[in-house]
Protein backbone atom coordinates (compact mmCIF):
# COMPACT_ATOMS: atom_id res chain seq x y z
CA UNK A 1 16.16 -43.39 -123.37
CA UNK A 2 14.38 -46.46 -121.95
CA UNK A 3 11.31 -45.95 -119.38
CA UNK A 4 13.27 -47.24 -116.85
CA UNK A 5 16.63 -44.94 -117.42
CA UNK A 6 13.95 -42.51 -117.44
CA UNK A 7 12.42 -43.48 -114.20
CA UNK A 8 15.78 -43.62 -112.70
CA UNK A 9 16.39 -39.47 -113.38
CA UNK A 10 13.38 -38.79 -111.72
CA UNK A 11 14.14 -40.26 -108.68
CA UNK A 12 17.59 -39.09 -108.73
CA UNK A 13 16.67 -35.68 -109.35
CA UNK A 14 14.15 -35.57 -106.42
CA UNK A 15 16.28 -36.61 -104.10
CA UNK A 16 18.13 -33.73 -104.89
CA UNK A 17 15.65 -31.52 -104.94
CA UNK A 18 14.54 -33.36 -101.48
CA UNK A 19 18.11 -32.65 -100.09
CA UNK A 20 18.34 -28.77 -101.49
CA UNK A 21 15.28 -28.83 -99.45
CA UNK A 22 15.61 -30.50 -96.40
CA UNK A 23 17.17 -26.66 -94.95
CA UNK A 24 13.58 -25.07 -94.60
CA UNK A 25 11.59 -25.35 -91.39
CA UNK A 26 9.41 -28.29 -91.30
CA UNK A 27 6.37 -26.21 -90.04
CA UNK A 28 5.73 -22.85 -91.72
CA UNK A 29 3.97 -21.66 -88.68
CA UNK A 30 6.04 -22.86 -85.52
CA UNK A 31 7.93 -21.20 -83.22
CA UNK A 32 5.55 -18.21 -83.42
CA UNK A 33 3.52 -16.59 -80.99
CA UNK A 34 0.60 -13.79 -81.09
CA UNK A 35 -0.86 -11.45 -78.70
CA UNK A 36 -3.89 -9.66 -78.67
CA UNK A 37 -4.65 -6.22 -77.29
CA UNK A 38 -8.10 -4.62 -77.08
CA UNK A 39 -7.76 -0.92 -77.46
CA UNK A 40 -10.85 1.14 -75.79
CA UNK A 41 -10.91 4.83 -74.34
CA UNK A 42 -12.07 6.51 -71.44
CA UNK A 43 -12.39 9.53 -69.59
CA UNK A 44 -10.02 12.56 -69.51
CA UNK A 45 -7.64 11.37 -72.07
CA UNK A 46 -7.59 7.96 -70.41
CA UNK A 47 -6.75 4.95 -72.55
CA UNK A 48 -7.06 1.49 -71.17
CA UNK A 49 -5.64 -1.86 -73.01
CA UNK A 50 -6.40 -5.23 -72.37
CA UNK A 51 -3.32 -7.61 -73.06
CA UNK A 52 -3.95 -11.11 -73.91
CA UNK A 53 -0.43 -12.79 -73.88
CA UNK A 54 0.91 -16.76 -74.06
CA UNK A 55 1.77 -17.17 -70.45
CA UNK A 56 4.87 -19.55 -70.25
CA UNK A 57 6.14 -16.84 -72.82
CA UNK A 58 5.58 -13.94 -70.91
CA UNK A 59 7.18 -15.80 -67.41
CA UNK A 60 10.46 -16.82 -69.18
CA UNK A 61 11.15 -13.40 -71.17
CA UNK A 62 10.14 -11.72 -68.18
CA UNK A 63 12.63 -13.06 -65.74
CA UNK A 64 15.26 -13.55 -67.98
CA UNK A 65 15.01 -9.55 -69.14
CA UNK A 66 14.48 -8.21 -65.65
CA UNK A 67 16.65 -10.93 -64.06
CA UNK A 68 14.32 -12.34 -61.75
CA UNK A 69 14.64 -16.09 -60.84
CA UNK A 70 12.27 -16.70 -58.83
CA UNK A 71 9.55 -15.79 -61.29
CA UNK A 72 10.94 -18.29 -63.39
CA UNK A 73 10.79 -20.71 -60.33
CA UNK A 74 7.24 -19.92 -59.08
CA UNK A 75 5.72 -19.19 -63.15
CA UNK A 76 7.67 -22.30 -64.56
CA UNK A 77 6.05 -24.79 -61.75
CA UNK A 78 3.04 -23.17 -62.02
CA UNK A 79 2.73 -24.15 -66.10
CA UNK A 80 3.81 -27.49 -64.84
CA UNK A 81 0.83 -28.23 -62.69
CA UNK A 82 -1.69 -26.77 -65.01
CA UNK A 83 -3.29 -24.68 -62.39
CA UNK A 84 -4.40 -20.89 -63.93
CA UNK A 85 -4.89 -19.60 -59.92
CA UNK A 86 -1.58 -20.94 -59.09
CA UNK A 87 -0.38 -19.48 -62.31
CA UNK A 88 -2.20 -15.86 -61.89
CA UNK A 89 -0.48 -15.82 -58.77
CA UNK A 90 3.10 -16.26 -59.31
CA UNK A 91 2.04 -13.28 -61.76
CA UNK A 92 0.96 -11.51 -58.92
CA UNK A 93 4.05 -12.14 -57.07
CA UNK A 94 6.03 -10.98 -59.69
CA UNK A 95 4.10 -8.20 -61.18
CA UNK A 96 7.07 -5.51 -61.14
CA UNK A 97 9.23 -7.79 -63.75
CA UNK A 98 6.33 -8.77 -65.33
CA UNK A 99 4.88 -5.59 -66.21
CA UNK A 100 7.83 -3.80 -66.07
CA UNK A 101 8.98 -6.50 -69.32
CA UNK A 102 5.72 -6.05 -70.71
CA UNK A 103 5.38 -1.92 -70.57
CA UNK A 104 8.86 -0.99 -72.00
CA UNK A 105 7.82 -3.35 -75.12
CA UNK A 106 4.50 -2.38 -75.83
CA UNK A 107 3.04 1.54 -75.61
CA UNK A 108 0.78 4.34 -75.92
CA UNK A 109 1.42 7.66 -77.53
CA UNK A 110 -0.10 10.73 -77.36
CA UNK A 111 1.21 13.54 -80.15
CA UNK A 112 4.38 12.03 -80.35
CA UNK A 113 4.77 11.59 -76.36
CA UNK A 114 4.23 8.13 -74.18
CA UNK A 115 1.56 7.90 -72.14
CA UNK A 116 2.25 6.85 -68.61
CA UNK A 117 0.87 2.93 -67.68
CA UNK A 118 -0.66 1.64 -64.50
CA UNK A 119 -2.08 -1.28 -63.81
CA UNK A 120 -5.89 -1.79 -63.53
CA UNK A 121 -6.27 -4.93 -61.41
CA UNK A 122 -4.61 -8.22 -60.93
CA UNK A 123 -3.78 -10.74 -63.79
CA UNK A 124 -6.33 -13.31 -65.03
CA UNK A 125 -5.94 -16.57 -66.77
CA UNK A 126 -7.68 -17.57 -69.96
CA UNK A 127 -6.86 -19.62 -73.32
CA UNK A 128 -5.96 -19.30 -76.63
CA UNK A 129 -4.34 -21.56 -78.93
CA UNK A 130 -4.79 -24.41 -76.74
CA UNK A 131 -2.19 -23.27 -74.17
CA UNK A 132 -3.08 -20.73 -71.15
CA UNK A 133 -2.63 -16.74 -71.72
CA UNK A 134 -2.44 -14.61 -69.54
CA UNK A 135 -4.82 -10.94 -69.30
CA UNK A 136 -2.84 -8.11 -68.17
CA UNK A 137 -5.59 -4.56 -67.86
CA UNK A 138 -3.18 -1.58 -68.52
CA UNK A 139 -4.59 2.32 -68.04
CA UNK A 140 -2.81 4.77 -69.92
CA UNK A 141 -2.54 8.43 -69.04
CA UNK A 142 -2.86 10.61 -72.48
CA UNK A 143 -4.14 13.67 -70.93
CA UNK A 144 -2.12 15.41 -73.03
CA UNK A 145 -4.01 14.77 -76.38
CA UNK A 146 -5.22 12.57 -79.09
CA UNK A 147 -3.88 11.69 -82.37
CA UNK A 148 -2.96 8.14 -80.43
CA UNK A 149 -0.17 5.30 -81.75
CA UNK A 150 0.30 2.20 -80.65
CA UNK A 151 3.22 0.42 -80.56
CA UNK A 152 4.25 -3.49 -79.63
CA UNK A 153 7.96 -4.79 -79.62
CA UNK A 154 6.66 -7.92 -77.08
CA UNK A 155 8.60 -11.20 -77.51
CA UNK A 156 10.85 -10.03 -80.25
CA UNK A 157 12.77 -13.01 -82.33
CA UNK A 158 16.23 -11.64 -80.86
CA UNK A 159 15.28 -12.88 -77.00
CA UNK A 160 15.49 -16.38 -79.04
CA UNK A 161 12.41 -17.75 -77.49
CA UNK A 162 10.42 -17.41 -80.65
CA UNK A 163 10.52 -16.64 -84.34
CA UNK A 164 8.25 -13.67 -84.64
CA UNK A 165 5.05 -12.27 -82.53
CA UNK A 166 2.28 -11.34 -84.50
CA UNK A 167 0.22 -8.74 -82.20
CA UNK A 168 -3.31 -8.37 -82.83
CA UNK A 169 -4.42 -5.31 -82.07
CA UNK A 170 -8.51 -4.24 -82.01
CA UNK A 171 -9.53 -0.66 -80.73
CA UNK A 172 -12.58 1.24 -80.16
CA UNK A 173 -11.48 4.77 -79.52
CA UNK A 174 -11.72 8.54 -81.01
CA UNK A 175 -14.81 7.73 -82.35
CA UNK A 176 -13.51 4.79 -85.22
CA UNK A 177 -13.00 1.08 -84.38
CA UNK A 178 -10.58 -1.24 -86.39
CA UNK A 179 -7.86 -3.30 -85.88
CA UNK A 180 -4.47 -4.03 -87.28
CA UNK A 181 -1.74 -6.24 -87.30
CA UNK A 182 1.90 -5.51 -85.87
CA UNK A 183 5.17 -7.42 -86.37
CA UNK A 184 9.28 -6.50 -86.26
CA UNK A 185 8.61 -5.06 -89.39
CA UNK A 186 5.68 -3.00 -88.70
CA UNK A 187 6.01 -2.31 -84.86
CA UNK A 188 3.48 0.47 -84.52
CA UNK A 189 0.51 2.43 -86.47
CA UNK A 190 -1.66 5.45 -85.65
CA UNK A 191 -5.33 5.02 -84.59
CA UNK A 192 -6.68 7.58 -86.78
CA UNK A 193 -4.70 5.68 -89.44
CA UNK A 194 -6.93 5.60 -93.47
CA UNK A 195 -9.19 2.78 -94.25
CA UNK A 196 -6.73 1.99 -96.68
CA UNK A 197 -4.03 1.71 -94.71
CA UNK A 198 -6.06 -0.78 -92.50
CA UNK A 199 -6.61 -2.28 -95.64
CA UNK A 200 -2.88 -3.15 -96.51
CA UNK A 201 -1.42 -3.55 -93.23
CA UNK A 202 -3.73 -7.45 -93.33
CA UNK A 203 -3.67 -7.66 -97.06
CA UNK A 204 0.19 -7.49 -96.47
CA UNK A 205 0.11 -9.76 -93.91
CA UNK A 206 -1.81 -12.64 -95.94
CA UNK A 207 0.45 -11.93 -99.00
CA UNK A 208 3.68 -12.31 -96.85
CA UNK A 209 2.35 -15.66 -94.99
CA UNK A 210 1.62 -17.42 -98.37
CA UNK A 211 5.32 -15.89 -99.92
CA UNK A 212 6.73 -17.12 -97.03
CA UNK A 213 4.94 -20.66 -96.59
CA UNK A 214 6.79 -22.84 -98.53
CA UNK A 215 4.04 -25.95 -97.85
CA UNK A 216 1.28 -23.94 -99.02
CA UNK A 217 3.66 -23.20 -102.39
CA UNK A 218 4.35 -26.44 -102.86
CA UNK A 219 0.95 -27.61 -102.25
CA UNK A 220 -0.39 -24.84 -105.20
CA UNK A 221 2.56 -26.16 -107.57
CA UNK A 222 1.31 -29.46 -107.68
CA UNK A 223 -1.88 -28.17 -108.56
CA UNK A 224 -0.56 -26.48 -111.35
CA UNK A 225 1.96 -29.41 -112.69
CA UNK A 226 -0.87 -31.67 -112.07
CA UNK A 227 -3.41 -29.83 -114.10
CA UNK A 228 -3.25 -30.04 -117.77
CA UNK A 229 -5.24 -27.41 -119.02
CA UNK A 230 -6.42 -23.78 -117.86
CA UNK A 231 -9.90 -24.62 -116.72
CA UNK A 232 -8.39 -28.08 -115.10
CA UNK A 233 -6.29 -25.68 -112.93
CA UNK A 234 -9.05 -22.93 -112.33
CA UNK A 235 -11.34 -25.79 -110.80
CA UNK A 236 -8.38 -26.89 -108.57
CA UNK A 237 -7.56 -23.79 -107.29
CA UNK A 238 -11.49 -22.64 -107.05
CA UNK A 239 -11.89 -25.58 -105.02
CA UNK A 240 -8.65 -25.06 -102.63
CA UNK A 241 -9.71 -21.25 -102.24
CA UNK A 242 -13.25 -21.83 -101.24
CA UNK A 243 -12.28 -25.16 -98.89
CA UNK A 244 -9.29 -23.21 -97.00
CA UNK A 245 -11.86 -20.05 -97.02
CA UNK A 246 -14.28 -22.10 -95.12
CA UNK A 247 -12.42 -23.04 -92.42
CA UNK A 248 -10.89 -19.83 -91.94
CA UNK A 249 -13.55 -18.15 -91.01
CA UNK A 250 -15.14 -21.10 -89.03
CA UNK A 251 -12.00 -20.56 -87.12
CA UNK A 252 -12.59 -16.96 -86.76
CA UNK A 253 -16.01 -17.70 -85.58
CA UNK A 254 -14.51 -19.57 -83.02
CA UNK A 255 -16.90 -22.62 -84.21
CA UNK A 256 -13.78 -24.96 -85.31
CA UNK A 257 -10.58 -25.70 -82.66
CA UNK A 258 -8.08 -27.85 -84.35
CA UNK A 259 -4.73 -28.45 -82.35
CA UNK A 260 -1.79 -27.35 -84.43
CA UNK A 261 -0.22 -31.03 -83.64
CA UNK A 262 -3.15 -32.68 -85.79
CA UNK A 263 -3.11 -29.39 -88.79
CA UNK A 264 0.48 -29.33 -90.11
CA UNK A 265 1.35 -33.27 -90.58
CA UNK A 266 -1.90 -33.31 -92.68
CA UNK A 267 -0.88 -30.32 -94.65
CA UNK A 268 2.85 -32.11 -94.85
CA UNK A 269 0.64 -35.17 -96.70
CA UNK A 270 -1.79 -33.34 -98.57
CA UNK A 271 1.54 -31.81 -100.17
CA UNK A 272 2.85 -35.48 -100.78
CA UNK A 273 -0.51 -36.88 -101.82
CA UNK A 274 -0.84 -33.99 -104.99
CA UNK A 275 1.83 -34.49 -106.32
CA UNK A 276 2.39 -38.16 -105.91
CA UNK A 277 -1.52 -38.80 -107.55
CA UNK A 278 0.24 -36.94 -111.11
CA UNK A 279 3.55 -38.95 -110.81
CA UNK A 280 1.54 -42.26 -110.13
CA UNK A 281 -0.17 -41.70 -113.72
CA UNK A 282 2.99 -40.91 -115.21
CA UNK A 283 4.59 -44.03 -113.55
CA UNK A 284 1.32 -46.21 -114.94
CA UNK A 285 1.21 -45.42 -118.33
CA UNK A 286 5.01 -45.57 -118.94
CA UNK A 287 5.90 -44.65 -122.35
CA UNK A 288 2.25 -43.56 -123.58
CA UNK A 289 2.38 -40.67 -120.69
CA UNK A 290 2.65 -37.74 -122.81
CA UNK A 291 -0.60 -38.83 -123.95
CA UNK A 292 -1.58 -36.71 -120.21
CA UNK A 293 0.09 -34.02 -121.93
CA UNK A 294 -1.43 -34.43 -125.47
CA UNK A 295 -5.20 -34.44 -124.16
CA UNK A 296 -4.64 -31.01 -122.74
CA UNK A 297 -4.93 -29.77 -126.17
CA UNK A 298 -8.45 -31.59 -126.82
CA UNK A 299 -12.38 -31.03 -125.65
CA UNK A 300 -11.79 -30.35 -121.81
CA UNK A 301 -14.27 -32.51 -119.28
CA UNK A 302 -13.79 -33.86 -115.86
CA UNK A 303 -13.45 -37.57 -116.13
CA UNK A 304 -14.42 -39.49 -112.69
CA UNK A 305 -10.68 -39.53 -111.85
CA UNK A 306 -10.77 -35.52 -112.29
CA UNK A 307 -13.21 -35.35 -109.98
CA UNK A 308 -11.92 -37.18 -107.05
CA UNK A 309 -9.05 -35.05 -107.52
CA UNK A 310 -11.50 -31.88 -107.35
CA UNK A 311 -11.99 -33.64 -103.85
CA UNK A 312 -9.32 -34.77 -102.91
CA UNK A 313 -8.07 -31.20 -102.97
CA UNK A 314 -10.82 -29.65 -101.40
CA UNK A 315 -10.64 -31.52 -98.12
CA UNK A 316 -7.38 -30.59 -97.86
CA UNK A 317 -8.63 -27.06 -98.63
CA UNK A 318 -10.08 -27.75 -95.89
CA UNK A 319 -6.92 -28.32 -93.70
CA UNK A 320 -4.71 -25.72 -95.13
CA UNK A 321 -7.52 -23.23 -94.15
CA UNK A 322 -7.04 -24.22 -90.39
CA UNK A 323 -2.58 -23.70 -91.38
CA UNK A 324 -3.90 -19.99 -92.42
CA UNK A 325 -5.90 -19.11 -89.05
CA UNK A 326 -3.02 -20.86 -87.25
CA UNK A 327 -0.60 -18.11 -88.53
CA UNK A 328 -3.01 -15.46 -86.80
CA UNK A 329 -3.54 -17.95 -83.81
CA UNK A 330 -7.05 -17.30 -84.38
CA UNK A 331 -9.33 -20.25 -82.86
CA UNK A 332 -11.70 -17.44 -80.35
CA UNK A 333 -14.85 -15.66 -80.18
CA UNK A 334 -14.99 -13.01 -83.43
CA UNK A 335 -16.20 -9.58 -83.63
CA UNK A 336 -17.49 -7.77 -86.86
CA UNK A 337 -14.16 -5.71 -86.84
CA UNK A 338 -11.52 -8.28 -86.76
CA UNK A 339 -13.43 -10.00 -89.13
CA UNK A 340 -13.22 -7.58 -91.86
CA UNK A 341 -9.41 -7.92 -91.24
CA UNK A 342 -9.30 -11.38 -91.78
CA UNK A 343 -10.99 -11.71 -94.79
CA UNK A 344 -8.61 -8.79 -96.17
CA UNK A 345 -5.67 -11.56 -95.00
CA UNK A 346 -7.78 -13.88 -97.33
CA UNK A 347 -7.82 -11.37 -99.81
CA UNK A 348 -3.80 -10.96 -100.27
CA UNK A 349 -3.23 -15.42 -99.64
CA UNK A 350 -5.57 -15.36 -102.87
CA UNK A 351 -3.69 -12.34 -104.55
CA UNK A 352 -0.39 -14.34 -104.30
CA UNK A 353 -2.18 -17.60 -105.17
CA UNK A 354 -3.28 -16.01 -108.29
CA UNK A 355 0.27 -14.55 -109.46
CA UNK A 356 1.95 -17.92 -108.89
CA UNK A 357 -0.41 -19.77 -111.27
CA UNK A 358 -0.25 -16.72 -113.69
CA UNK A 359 3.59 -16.77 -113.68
CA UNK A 360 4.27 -20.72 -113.52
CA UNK A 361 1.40 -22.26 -115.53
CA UNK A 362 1.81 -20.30 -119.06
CA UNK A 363 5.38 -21.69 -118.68
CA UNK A 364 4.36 -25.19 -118.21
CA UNK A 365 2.16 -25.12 -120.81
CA UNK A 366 4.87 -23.67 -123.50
CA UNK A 367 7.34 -25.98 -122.62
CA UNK A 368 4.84 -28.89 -122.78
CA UNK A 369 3.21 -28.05 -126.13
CA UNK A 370 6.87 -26.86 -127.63
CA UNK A 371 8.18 -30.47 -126.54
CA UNK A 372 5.84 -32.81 -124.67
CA UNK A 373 7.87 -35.49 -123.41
CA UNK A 374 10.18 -32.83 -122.15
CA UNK A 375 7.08 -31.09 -120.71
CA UNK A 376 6.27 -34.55 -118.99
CA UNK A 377 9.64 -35.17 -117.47
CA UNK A 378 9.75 -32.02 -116.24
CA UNK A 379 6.31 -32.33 -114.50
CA UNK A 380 7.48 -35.11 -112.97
CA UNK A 381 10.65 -34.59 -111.74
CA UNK A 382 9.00 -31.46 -109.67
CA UNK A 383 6.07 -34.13 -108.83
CA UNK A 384 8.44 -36.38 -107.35
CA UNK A 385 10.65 -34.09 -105.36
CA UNK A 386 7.10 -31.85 -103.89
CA UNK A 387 5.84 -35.84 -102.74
CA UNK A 388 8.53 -36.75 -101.25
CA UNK A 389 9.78 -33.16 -99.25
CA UNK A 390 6.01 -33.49 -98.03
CA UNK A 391 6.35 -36.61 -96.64
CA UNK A 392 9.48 -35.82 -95.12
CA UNK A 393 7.55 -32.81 -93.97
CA UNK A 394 4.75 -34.94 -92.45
CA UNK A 395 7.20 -37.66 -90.55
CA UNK A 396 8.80 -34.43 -88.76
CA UNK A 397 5.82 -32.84 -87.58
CA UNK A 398 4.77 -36.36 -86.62
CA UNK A 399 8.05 -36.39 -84.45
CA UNK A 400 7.75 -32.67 -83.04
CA UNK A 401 4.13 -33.08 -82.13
């Protein structure tokens, strides 16, 4: 088969792969929202909880469950002009639909039985994410015991506003502080829950968001098809994991604020630029290319291209680090609690980052010492269709921004 027959498969077969592809979401982490709740006690079985929730969210859910209109009127024009009295206000105005959406989707128990809410005050305006959230101050009565559970059903995927709410729950009470992470799937959990199960519940959650992330697995599969021996890989993905690690937890910090907008078109290209930099050396050296896969049996060292790759990959580290905070909606001020959560999220994207190269690159390498030119045209054919899905990636998020 000639180089250029050759050529002509690979393109063919990524633009199918391009068009099996072109189904999936182009942003792993739109259409999501998160709230926040701050979980402290008080006296006589009190329980108060501070609700931190995306504002245009909670005034359209809100009118359209408890049918009131004019809420949507006053809260919708109040978004409009940008003004967080004005929008506290129409709040105000509103307060039994508001609260009344907000109180039969999130709750207290005590033993098994709700505790009854009030509220404590009027609402407040703040920010998060880079769009205004409201603070709703809700006082539970649990005089009738402790063992407390928490549980948040707010802005649910089937009201068709948004995918899926992450709530992010912190609590000082009964003597243990903590925090955890509900979603559809895990609605609720018990205050006096194990270390353990604090544990999972955000190692879960970071092994779910990487499963579940198809630009962050394509982005790790050209690492792998791009690197031609085990070390080659182990530097790539060292370098990834402690770039994307850094900017987590800046994020956490609150110390780095980058818009959404800007973060996923350069995680789009960073997918398209990885794999296109292995398929433009395959494309150079034309019929003497399996010498890329040949050398991976030799002396390993980092040549200067191999190091600009090393680079290369570790600014965009760098950017898919800000994707993983994004999926918490985490750009504000930390606390030593929550922060032990997040690096546990760390913990499970790296658990899952791990299995893929353990599973995927002792097949690439069979197939490419067993027969390397088939080895090579497979490695490109995935090269080509990963470049050019991320590009399409990038000029849709370019659009939707």
């Amino acid at each position: 088969m000639s180089p250029r027959v050759r050529r002509a498969v690979v393109l063919v077969t990524a633009a199918l792969i391009v068009f099996l592809g072109v189904g999936q979401p182009a942003s792993a982490h739109g259409f999501t929202s998160t709230a926040y709740v701050h979980v402290t006690g008080g006296e006589r079985g009190q329980i108060r909880t501070r609700l931190e929730l995306e504002y245009d969210l909670l005034v359209v859910s809100a009118a359209d469950a408890e049918g009131d209109d004019p809420l949507f009127q006053a809260g919708t024009a109040a978004f409009e002009d940008g003004d967080a009295d004005e929008q506290a206000a129409a709040l105000d105005a509103h307060r039994k639909a508001a609260v009344g959406y907000v109180t039969k989707r999130f709750s207290v128990m005590s033993k098994g039985a709700p505790c009854k809410p009030a509220q404590a005050g009027d609402f407040t305006m703040g920010w998060q994410e880079g769009v205004p959230y409201t603070v709703l101050t809700l006082d539970w009565d649990c005089s009738r015991g402790d063992s407390h559970e928490v549980r948040s059903e707010l802005f649910p995927g089937t009201e068709g506003y948004v995918r899926d709410t992450k709530t992010i729950v912190t609590y000082e009470l009964e003597g243990v502080s903590g925090s955890a992470a509900l979603d559809a799937a895990h609605p609720s959990f018990s205050i006096s829950q194990s270390w353990f199960e604090r544990f999972w519940e955000f190692f879960r959650l970071g092994a779910e968001h990487l499963l579940t992330g198809i630009d962050h697995i394509l982005f790790l599969l050209a690492l792998i098809v791009g690197s031609r021996r085990l070390r080659e890989i182990v530097l790539a993905a060292t370098s990834f994991t402690l770039a994307h690690s850094v900017t987590f937890m800046l994020a956490a910090l609150g110390v780095v604020d980058v818009p959404g907008r800007v973060v996923e078109p350069v995680i789009a290209l960073s997918i398209a630029v990885v794999a296109g930099w292995y398929l433009w050396r395959i494309w150079r050296r034309g019929d003497h290319a399996t010498d890329l896969v040949a050398a991976g049996r030799g002396h390993f060292s980092l040549d200067r291209a191999g190091w600009v790759r090393l680079g290369v990959v570790f600014c965009f580290g760098l950017v898919h680090g800000l994707g993983f905070a994004g999926a918490l909606g985490i750009d504000a001020a930390w606390s030593w609690t929550l922060l032990w959560s997040l690096l546990v999220f760390n913990v499970g994207i790296e658990a899952v980052q791990l299995g893929i190269i353990a599973v995927v690159f002792p097949l690439l390498v069979l197939v490419r010492r067993r027969a390397p030119r088939a080895g090579l045209w497979v490695s490109g054919v995935i090269c080509a269709g990963v470049s050019v899905m991320g590009l399409l990636w990038c000029v849709q998020r370019l659009l939707e921004s």
